[in-house]
Protein backbone atom coordinates (compact mmCIF):
# COMPACT_ATOMS: atom_id res chain seq x y z
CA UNK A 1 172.77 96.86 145.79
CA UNK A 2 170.55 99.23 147.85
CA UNK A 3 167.53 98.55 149.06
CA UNK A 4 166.01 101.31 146.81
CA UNK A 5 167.67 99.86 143.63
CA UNK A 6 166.39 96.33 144.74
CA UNK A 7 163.30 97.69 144.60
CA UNK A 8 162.90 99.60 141.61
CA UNK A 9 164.43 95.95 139.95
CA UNK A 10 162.13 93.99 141.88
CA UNK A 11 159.34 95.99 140.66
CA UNK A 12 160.37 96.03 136.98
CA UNK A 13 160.64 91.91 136.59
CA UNK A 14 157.53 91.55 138.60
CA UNK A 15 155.95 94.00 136.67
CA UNK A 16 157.13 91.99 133.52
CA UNK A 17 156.48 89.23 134.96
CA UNK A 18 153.03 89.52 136.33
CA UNK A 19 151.24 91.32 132.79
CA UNK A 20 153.23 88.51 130.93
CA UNK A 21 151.77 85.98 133.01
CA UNK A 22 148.34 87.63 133.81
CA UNK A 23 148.00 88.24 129.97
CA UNK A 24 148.63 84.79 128.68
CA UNK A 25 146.61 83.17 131.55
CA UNK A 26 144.13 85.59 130.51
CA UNK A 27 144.05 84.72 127.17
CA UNK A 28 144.27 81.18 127.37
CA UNK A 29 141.01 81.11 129.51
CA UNK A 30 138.87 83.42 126.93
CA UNK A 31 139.81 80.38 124.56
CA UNK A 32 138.91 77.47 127.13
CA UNK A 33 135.85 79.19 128.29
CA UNK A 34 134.53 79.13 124.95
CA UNK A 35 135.35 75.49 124.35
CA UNK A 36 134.50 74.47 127.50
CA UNK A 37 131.15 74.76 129.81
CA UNK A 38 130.41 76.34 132.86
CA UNK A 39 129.77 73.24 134.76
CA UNK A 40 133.31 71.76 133.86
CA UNK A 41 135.13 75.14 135.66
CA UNK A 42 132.65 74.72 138.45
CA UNK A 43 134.20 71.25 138.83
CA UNK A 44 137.65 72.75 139.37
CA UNK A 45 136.21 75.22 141.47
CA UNK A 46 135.27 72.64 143.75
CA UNK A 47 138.27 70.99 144.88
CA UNK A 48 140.11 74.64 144.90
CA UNK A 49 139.09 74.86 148.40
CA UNK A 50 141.17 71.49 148.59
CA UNK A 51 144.17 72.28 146.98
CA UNK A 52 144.70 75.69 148.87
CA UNK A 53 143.96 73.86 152.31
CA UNK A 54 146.44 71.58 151.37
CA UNK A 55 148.98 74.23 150.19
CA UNK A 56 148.49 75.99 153.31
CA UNK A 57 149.28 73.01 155.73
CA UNK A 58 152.52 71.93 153.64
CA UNK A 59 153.86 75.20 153.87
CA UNK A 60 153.34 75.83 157.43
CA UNK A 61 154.15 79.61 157.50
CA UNK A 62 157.74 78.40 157.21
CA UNK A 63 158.42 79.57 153.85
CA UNK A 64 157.39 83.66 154.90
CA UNK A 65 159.96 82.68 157.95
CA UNK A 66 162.51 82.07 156.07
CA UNK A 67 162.25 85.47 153.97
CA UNK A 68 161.68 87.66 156.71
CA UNK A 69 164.43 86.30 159.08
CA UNK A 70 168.31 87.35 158.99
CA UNK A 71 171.67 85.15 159.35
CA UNK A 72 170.13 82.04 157.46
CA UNK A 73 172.62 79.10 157.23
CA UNK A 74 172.19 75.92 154.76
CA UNK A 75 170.56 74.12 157.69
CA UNK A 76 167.47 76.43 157.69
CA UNK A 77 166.78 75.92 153.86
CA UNK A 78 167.71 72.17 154.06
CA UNK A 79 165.19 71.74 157.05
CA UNK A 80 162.10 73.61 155.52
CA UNK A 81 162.71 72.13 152.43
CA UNK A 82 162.02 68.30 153.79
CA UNK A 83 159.95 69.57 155.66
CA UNK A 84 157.65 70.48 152.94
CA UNK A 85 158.42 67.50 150.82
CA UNK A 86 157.07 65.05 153.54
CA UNK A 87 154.47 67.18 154.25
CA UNK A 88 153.28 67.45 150.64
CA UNK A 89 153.39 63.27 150.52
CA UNK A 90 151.44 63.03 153.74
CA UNK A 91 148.68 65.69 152.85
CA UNK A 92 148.20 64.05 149.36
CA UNK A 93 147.70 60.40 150.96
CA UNK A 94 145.34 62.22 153.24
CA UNK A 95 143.54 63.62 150.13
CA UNK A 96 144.14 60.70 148.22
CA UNK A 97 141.57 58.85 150.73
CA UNK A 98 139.06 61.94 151.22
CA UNK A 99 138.51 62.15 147.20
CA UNK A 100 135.07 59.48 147.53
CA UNK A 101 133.91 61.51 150.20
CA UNK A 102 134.44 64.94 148.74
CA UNK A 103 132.80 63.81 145.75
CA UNK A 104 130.09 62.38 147.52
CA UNK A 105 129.42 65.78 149.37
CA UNK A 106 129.47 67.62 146.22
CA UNK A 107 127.29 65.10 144.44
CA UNK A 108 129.68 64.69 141.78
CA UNK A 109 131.37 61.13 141.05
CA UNK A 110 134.02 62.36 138.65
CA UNK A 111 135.68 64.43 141.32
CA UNK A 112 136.94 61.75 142.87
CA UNK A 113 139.09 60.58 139.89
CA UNK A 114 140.08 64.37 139.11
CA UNK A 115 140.90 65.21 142.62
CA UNK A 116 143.29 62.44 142.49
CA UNK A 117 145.63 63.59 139.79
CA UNK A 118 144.88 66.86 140.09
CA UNK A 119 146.16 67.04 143.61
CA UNK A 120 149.51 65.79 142.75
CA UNK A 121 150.61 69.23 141.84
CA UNK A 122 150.75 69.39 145.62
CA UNK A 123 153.71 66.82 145.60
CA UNK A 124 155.39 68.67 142.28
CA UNK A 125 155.47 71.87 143.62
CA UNK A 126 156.94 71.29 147.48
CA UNK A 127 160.02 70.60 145.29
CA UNK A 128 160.64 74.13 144.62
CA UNK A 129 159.23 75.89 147.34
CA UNK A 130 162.20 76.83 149.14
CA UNK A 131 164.30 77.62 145.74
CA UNK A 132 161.22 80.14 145.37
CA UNK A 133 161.41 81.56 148.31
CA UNK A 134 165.16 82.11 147.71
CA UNK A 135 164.78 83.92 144.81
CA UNK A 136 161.98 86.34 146.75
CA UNK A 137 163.87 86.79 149.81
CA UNK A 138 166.91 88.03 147.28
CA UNK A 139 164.34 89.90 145.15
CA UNK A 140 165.22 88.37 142.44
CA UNK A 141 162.17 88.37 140.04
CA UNK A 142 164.21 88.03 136.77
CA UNK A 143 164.66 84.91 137.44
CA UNK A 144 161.80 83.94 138.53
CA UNK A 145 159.79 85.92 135.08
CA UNK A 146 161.96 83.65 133.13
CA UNK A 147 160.89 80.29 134.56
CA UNK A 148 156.89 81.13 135.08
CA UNK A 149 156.43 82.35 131.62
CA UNK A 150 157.53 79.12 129.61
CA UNK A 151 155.46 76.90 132.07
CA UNK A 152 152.40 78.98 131.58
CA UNK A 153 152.74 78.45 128.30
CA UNK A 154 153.66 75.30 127.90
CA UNK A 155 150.84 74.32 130.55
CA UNK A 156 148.18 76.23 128.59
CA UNK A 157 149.03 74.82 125.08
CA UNK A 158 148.55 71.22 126.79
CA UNK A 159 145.10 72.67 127.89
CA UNK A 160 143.88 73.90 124.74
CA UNK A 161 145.01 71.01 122.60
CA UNK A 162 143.38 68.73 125.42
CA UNK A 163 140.06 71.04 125.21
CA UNK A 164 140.02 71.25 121.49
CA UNK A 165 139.89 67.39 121.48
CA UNK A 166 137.22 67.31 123.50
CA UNK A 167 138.64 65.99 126.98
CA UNK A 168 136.74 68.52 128.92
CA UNK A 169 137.92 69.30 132.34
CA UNK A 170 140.70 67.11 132.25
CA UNK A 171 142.40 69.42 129.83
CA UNK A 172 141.86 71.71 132.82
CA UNK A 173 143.84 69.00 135.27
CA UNK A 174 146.77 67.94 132.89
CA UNK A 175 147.43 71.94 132.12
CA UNK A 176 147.62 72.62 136.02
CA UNK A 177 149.62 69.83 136.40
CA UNK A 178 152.17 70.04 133.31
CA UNK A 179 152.80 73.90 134.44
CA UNK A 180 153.93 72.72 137.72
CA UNK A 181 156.12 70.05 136.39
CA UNK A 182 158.40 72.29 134.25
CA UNK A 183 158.08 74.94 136.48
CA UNK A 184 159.85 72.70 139.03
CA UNK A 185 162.36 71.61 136.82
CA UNK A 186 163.28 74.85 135.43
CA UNK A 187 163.98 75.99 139.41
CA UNK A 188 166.04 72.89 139.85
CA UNK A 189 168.07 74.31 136.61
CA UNK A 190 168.33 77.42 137.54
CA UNK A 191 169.07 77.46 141.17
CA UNK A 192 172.71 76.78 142.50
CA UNK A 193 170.77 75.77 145.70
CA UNK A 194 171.10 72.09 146.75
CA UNK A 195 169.50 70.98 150.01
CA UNK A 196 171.69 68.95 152.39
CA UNK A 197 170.89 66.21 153.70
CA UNK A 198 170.14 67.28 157.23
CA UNK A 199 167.26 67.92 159.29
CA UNK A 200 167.17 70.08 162.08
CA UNK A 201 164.95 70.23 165.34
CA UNK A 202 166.29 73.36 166.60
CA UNK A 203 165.58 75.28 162.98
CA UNK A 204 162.58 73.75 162.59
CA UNK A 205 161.44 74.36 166.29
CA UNK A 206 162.44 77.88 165.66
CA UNK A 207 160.38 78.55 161.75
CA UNK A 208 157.81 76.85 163.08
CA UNK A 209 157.27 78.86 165.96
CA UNK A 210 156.76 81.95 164.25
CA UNK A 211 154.81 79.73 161.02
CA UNK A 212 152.30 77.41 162.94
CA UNK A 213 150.02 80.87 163.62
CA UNK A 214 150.36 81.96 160.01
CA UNK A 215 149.40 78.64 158.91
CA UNK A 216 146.14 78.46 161.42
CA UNK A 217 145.25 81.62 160.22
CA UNK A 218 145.98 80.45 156.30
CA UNK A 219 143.98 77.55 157.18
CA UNK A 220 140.96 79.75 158.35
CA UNK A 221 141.39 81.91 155.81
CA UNK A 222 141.42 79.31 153.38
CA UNK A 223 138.26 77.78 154.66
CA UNK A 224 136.30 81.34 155.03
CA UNK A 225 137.31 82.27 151.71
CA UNK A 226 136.51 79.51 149.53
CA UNK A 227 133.19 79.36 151.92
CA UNK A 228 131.35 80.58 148.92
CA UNK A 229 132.09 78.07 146.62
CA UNK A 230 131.77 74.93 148.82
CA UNK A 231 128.16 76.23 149.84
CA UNK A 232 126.92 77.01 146.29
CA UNK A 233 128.85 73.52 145.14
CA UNK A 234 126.69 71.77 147.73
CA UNK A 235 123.56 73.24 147.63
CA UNK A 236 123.14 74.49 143.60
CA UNK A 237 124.48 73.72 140.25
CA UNK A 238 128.50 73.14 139.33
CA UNK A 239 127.29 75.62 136.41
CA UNK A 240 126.60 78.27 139.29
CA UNK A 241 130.12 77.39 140.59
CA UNK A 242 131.00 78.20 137.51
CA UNK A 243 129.87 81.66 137.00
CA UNK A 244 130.80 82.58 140.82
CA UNK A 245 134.69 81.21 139.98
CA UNK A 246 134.44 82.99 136.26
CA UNK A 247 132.83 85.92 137.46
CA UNK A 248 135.83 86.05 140.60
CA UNK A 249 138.88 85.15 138.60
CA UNK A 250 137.48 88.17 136.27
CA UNK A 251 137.86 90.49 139.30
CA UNK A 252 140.59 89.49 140.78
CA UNK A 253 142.68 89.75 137.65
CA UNK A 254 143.21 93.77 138.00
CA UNK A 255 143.98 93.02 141.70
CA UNK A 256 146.45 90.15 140.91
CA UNK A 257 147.89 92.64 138.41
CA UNK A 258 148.38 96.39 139.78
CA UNK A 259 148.22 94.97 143.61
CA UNK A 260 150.81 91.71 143.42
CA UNK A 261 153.15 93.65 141.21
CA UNK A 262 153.99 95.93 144.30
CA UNK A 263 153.01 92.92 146.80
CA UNK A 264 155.86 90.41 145.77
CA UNK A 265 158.07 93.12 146.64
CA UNK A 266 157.08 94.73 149.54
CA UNK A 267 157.26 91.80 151.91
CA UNK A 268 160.72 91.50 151.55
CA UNK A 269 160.95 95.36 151.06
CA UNK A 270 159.17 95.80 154.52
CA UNK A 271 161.42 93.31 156.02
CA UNK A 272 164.63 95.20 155.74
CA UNK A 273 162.83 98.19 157.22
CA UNK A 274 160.97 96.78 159.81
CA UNK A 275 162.81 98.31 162.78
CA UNK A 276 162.42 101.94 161.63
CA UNK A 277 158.46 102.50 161.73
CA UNK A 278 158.43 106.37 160.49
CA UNK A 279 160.13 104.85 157.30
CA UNK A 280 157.82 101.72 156.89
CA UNK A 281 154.64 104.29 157.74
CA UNK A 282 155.65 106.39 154.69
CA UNK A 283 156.40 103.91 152.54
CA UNK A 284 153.37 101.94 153.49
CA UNK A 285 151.63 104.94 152.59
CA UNK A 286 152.52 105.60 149.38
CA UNK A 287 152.26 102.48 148.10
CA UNK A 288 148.59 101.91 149.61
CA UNK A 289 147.87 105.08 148.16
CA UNK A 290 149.27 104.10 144.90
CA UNK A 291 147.72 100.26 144.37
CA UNK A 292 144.24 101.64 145.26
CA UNK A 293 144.73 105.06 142.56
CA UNK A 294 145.07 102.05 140.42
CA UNK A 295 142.62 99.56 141.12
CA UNK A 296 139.62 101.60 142.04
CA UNK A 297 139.00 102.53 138.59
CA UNK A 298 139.95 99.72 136.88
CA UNK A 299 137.55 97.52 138.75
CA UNK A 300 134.46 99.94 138.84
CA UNK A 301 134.52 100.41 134.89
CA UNK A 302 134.36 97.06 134.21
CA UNK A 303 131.47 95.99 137.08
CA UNK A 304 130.11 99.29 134.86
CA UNK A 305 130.70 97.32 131.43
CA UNK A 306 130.23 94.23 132.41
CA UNK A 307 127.76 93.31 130.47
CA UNK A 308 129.77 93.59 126.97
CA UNK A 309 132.80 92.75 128.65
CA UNK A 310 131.36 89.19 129.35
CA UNK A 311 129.90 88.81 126.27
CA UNK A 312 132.67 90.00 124.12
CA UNK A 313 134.79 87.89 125.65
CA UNK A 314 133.11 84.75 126.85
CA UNK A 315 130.20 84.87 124.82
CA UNK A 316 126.40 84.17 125.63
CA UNK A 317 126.96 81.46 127.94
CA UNK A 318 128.31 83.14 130.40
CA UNK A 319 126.09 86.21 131.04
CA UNK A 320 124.52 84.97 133.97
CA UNK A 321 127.88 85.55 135.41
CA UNK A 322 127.43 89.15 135.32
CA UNK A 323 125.76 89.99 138.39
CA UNK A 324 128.09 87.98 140.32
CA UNK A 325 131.17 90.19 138.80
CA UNK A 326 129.84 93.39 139.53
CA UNK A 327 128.99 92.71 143.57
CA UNK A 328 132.57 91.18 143.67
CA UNK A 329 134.08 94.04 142.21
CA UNK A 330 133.89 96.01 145.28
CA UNK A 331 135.31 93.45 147.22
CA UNK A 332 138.40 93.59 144.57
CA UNK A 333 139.10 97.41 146.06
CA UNK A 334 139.27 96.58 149.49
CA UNK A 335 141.28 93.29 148.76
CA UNK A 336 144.79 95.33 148.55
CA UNK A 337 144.26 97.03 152.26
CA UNK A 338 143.71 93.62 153.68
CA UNK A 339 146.53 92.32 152.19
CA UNK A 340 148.66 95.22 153.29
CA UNK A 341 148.00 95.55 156.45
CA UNK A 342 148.81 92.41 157.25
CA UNK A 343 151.88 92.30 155.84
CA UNK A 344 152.81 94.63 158.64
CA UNK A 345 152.41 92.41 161.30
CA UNK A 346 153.92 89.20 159.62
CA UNK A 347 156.78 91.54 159.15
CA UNK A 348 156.75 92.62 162.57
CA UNK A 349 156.94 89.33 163.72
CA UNK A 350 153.74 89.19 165.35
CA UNK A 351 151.85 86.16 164.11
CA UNK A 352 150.08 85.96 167.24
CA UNK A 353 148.20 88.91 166.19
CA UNK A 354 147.93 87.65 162.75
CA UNK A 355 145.77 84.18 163.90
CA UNK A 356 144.25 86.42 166.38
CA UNK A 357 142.81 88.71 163.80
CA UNK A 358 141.87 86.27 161.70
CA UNK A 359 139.85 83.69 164.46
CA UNK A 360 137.72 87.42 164.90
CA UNK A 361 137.00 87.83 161.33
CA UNK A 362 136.15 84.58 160.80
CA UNK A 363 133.67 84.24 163.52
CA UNK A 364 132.32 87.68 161.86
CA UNK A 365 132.61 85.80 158.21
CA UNK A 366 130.26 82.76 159.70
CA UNK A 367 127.69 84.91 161.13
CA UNK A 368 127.43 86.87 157.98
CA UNK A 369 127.47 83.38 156.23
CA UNK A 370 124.31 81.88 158.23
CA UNK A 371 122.67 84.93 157.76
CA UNK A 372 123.28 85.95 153.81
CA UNK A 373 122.66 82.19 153.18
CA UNK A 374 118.97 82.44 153.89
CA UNK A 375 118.69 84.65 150.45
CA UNK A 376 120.76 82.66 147.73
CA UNK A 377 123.48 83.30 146.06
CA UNK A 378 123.35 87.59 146.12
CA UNK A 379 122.76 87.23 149.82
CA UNK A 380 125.77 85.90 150.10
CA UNK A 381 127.73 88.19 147.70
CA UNK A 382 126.38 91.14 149.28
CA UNK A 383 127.09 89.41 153.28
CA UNK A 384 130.61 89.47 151.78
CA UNK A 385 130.87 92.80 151.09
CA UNK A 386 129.78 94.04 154.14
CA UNK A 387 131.78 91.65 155.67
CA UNK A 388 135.41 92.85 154.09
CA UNK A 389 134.29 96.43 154.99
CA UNK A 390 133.95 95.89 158.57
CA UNK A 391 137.21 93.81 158.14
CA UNK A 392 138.95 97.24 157.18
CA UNK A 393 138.39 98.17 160.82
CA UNK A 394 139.26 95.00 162.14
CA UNK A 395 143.10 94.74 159.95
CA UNK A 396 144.18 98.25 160.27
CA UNK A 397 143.90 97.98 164.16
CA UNK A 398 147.24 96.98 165.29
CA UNK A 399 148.63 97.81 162.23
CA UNK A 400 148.35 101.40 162.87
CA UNK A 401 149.45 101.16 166.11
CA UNK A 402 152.55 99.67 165.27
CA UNK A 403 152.42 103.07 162.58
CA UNK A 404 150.96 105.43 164.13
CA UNK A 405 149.09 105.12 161.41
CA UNK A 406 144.54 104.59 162.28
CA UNK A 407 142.05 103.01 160.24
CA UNK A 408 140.29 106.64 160.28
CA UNK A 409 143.87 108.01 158.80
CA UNK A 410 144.42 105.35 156.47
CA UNK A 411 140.25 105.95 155.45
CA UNK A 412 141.05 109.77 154.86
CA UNK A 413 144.27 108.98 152.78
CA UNK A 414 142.01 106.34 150.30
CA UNK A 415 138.30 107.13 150.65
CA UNK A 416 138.55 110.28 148.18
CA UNK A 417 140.56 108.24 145.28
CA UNK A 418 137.55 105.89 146.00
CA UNK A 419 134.65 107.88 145.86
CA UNK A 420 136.42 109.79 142.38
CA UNK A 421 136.37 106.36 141.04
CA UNK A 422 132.49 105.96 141.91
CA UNK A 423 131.43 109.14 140.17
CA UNK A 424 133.49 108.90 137.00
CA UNK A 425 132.07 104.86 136.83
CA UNK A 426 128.43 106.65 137.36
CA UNK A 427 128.98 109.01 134.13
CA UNK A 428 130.44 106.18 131.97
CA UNK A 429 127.27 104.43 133.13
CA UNK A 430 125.06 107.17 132.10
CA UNK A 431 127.10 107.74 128.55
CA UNK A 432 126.87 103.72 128.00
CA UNK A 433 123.11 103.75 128.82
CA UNK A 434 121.53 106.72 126.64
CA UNK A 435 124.74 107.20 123.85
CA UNK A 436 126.18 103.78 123.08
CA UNK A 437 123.95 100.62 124.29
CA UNK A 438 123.25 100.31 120.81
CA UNK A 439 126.36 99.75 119.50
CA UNK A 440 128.20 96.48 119.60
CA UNK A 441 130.04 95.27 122.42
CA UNK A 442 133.97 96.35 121.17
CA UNK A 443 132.86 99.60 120.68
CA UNK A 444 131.26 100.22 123.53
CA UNK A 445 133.96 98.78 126.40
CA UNK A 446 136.92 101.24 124.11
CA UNK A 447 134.67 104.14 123.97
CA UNK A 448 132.86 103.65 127.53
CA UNK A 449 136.79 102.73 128.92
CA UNK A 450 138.32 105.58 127.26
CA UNK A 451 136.02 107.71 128.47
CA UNK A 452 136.30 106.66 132.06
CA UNK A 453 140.42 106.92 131.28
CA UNK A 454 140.12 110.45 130.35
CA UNK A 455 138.06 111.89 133.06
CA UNK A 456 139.95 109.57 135.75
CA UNK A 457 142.92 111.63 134.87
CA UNK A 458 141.63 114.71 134.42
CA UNK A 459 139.56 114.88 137.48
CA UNK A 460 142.37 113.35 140.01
């Protein structure tokens, strides 16, 4: 099959895949947010930082090896795949041991019992990893639709019958950790692929070398980004955690949508291209051009509805949550260009540049941090805005000189879809304030989004 073709089919199933997904997940937590509290998500929200630390160091950057990198043999697979599954053992003892202490920072005894199951999803899922990564390097996303779907769903039914009988945020914990379970076993079904029994120094020597900077700069990133919630978890409420997490999931679930669809495919996409940079420029491009034509919009009418977004969906309780969303929301547009830009130099093999980038931003995201800090919680929402802009600058730098391709050209390619966006959200503003803020909240997010929809179109 051609590349083309294995894109257009990689694209369809991970389109499937990811509104399938991204629409049940978003269902299922409109129903646990209104049986559960604030507080209880905030509790989640608090180990998250642990769980993707953890994921990060298992994984190594060996997995992203492995899909970028030609003439594989079974010794490769076999050798990442132990190599994960001790890894995931040692990390969770590690964790195991840490849970009095995290709880103790956060001021929360019952962490310590949740982080302990909850974690074990750690263990779970480094049995699949590598029969994941198969299925990505061979874009092949059918397969992978038809085991994530069932698990979601059987996951989230656990959760809801757990919430609607009042176990609070263990329903939560047993969900997370009843998707991963049959998500495992459904890859151990499915896949033909068997690891041998066989370790090797030289493979791992060799995945590693090109992993250990992608993992550093996971593990930084990892830190910087879930710097947010470990600050307001120590110094206010789990219910504040709780609106930031709510309030983020909410944004990101656009991003995850339009953005990963095209994501999951253009990593390995990219990698078959990577030698011929007028080709990767173009198509780099277009589909920049194409996630952010998407995304723009979508996120700056609903920072614009917020309000009666919230409420329709989560009710009351979570309006203080509001705020939060619409600061983050401009975050959510410049999320895809990070990620993008990036994916150029993992592809290109240079993950030297990749931990170098990231050590700058992050000394950049701590300054901002010590700074924003000294005015709450919108201090720091607002630091981290004008934090991922000057990031732009900082990701597109050797990125568009392995392209040709500048942070001023890439600015003058996206900055008028962006700015269209703006002024069409500004008029559905207006229209929402004087025309429709009395009706109720349906009404007002079909005819406000409609009316967004319409011009959008019409205007670009």
């Amino acid at each position: 099959m051609s590349i083309k073709k294995k894109a257009v089919s990689g694209a369809f199933w991970t389109t499937i895949q990811t509104f399938s997904s991204q629409g049940i997940g978003f269902i299922v937590s409109i129903i646990l947010a209104r049986l559960l509290e604030p507080e209880q998500f905030g509790l989640i929200g608090m180990l998250g930082v642990v769980m993707a630390l953890s994921n990060t160091i298992i994984n190594g950057g060996l997995t992203q090896s492995l899909i970028r990198s030609s003439n594989l043999v079974e010794e490769d697979y076999s050798t990442v795949f132990f190599f994960n599954l001790i890894g995931s053992l040692f990390i969770y003892f590690i964790v195991f041991l840490s849970a009095p202490f995290i709880a103790d920072f956060y001021k929360q005894e019952q962490l310590e019992s949740i982080i302990k199951v909850y974690c074990l999803t750690l263990i779970i899922n480094a049995f699949s990893t590598v029969q994941m990564t198969r299925l990505t390097k061979s874009m092949d996303f059918k397969i992978q639709m038809k085991i994530s779907i069932p698990s979601l769903i059987i996951g989230s039914s656990v959760g809801i019958l757990l919430a609607y009988s009042g176990s609070g945020v263990w329903s939560l914990v047993w969900s997370a950790l009843i998707q991963s379970l049959v998500a495992t076993i459904q890859l151990w079904y499915s896949s033909k692929w068997r690891p041998l029994w066989v370790f090797s120094r030289d493979k791992f020597y060799f995945h590693f070398h090109f992993g250990f900077k992608l993992m550093f700069s996971g593990i930084l990133d990892t830190l910087f980004t879930n710097a947010y919630t470990i600050i307001i978890g120590k110094f206010f409420s789990p219910s504040q955690v709780g609106y930031y997490n709510r309030a983020n999931a909410l944004q990101m679930l656009p991003v995850s949508n339009l953005s990963s669809i095209i994501t999951r495919v253009s990593f390995p996409l990219f990698a078959q291209i990577k030698e011929d940079n007028l080709r990767l420029k173009n198509i780099y491009k277009k589909i920049m051009q194409l996630v952010i034509y998407l995304v723009a919009p979508t996120l700056i009418f609903m920072a614009v509805l917020a309000e009666p977004l919230f409420r329709f969906l989560f009710t009351e309780k979570w309006l203080p949550a509001v705020p939060y969303f619409q600061i983050l929301c401009l975050n959510g547009i410049l999320y895809p260009i990070h990620s993008y830009n990036l994916q150029i130099l993992t592809v290109k093999g240079r993950s030297d540049l990749f931990l170098k980038l990231e050590i700058i931003k992050k000394i950049i995201t701590l300054l901002a941090l010590v700074v924003s800090f000294q005015f709450g919680i919108f201090g720091l929402l607002y630091g981290s805005v004008i934090t991922s802009i000057i990031c732009f600058f900082i990701n597109t730098h050797y990125s568009g000189k392995f392209l040709h391709y500048s942070s001023w050209e890439q600015m003058k390619d996206l900055l008028p879809i962006v700015l269209l966006s703006f002024l069409i959200g500004l008029l559905v503003f207006v229209f929402d304030l004087f025309l429709f803020v009395e009706l109720n909240d349906l009404l007002r997010l079909v005819i406000g989004s409609a009316i967004g929809i319409l011009l959008y179109l019409i205007s670009s």
